[in-house]
C-alpha atoms as a PDB file:
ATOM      1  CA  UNK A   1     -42.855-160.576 -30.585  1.00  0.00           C
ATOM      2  CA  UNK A   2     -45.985-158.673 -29.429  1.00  0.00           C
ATOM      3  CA  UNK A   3     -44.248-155.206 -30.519  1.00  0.00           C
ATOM      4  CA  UNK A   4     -41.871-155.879 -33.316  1.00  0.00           C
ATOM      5  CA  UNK A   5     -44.146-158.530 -35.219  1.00  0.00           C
ATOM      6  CA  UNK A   6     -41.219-161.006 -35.169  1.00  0.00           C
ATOM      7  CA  UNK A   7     -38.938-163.006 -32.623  1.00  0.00           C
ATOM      8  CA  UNK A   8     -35.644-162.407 -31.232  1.00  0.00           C
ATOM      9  CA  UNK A   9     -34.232-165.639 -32.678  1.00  0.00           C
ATOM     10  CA  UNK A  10     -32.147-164.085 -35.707  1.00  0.00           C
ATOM     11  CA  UNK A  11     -30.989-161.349 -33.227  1.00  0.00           C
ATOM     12  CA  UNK A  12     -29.720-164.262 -30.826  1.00  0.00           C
ATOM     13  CA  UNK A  13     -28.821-166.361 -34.376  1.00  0.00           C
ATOM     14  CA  UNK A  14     -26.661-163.623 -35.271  1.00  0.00           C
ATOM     15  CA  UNK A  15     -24.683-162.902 -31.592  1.00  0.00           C
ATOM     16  CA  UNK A  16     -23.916-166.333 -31.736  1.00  0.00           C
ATOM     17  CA  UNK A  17     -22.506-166.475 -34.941  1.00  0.00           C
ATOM     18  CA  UNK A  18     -20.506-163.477 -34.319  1.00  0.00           C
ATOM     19  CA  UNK A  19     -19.106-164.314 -31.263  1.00  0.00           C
ATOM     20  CA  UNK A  20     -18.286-167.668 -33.118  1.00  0.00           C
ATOM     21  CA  UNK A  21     -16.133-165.248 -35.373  1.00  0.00           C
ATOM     22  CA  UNK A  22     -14.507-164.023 -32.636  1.00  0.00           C
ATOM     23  CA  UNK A  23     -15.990-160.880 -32.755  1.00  0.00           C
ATOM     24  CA  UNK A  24     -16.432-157.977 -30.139  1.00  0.00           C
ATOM     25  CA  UNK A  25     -19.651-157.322 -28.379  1.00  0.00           C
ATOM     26  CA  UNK A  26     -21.488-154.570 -26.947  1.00  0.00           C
ATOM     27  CA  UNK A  27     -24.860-155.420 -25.798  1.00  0.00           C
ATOM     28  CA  UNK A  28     -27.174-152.005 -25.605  1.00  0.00           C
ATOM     29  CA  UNK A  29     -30.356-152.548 -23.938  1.00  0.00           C
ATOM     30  CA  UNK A  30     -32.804-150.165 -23.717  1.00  0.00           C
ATOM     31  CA  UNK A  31     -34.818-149.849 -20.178  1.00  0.00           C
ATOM     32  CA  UNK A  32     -38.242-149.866 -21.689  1.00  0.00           C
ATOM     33  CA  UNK A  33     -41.152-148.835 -18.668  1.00  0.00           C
ATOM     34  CA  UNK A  34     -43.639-151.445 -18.736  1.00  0.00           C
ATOM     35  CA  UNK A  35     -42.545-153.964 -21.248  1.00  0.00           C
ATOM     36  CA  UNK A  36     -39.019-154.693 -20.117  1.00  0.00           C
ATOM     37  CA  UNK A  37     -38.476-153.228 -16.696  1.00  0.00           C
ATOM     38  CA  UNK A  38     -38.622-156.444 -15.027  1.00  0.00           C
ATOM     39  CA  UNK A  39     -35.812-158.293 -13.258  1.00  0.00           C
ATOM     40  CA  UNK A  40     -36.539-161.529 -15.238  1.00  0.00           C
ATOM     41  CA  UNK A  41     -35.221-159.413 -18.393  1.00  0.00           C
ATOM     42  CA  UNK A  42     -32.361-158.520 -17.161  1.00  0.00           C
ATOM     43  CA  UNK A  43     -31.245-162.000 -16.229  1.00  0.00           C
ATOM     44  CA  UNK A  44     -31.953-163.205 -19.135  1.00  0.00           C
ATOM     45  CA  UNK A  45     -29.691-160.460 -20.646  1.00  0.00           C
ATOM     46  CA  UNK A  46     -27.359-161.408 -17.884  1.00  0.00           C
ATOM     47  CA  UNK A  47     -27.620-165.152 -19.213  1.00  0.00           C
ATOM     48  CA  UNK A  48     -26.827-164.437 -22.621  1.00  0.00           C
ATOM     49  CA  UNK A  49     -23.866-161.863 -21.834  1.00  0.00           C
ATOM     50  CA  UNK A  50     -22.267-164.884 -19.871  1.00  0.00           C
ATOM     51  CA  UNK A  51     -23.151-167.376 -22.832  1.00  0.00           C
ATOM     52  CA  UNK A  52     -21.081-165.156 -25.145  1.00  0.00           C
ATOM     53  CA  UNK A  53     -17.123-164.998 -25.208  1.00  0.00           C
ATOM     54  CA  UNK A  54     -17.099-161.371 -27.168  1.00  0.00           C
ATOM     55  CA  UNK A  55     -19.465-159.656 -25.037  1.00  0.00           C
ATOM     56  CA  UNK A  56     -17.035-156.947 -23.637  1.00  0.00           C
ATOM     57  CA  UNK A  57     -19.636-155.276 -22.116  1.00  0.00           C
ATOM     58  CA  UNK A  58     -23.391-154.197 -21.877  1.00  0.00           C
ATOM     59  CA  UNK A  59     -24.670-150.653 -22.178  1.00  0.00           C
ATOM     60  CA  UNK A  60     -28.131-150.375 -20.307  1.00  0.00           C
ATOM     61  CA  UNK A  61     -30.001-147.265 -21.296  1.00  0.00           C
ATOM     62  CA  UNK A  62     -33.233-145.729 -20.789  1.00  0.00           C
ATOM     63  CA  UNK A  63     -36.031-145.681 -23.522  1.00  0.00           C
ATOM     64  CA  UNK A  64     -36.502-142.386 -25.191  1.00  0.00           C
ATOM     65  CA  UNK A  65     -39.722-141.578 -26.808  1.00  0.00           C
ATOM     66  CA  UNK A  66     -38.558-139.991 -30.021  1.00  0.00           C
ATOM     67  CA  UNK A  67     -40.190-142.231 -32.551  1.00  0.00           C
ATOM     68  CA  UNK A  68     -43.807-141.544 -30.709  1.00  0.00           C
ATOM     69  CA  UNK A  69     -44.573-138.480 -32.638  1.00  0.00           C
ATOM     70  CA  UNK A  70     -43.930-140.983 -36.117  1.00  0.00           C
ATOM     71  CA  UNK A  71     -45.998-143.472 -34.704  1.00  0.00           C
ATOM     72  CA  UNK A  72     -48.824-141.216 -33.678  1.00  0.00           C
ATOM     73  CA  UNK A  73     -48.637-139.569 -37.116  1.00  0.00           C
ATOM     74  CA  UNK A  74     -49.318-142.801 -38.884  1.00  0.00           C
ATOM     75  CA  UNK A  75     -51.884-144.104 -36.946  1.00  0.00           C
ATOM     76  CA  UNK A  76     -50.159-146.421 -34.691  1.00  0.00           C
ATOM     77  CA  UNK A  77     -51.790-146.116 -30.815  1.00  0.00           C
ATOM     78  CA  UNK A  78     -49.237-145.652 -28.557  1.00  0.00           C
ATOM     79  CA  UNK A  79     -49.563-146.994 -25.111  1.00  0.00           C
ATOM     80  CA  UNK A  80     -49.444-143.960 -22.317  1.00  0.00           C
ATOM     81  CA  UNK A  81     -46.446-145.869 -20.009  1.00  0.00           C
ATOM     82  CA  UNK A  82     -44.194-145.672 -23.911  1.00  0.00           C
ATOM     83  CA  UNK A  83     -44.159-142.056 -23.204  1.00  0.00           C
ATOM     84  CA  UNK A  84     -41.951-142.633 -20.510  1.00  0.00           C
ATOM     85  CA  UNK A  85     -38.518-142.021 -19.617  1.00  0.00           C
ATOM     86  CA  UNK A  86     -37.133-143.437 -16.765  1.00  0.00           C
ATOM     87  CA  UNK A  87     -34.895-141.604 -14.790  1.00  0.00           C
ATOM     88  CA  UNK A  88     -31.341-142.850 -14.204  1.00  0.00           C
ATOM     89  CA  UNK A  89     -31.775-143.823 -10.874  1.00  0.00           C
ATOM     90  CA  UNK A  90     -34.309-145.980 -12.259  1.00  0.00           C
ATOM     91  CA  UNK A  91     -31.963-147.219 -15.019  1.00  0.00           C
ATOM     92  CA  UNK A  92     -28.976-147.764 -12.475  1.00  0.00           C
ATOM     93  CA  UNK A  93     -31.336-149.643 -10.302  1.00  0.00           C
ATOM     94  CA  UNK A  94     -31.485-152.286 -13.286  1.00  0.00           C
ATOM     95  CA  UNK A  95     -27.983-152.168 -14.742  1.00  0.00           C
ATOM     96  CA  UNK A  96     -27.326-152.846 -10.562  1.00  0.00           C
ATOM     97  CA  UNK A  97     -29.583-156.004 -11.188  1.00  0.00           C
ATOM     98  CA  UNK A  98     -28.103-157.026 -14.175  1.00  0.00           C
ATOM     99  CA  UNK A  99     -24.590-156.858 -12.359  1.00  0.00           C
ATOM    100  CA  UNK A 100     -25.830-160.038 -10.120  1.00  0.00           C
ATOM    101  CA  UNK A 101     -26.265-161.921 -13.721  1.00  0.00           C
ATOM    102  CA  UNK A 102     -23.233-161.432 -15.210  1.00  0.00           C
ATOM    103  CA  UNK A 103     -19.683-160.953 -14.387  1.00  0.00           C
ATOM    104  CA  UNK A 104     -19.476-158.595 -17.872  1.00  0.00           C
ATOM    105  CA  UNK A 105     -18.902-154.548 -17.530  1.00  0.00           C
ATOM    106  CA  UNK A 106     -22.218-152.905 -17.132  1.00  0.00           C
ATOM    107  CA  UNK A 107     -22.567-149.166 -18.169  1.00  0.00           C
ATOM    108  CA  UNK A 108     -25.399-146.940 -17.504  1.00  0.00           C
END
């Protein structure tokens, strides 16, 4: 809530409804360094995918700072560790944690 000014409670409103529906489901999550990059995340994630029938699988991928130069440009500060990519051993390092969470497909 801290970053986007609002909680994830319509996103997870909205999965649930959908997989209600009986719709299809591909989780993509970024890997974010220093906000997200923490094990607890990715269970949670894990939790969630396993909650959901229509989750057919979960896309992990590392944060790219494209928007920076917007944000910068406008005035927002932009902490140093969001200028970050992580690498993809990094990334497959937590799309390997999120495998012990969830019995869904994980993709890096």
């Amino acid at each position: 809530m801290a970053y986007t000014g609002a909680s994830n409670k319509t996103i997870s409103d909205n999965l649930k409804r959908l997989d209600a529906l009986g719709a299809r489901i591909i989780l993509r999550c970024p890997v974010i360094p220093g906000l997200n990059d923490r094990e607890d995340h990715f269970r949670q994630i894990g939790t969630l995918a396993e909650s959901l029938c229509g989750v057919e699988q979960i896309d992990i991928q590392p944060y790219h700072p494209l928007g920076i130069s917007k944000a910068e440009a406008i005035g927002k500060t932009v902490r140093h560790d969001e200028k970050n990519t992580p690498d993809k051993q990094t990334v497959g390092k937590y799309a390997d944690t999120l495998r012990r969470y969830t019995s869904k497909p994980v993709f890096v």
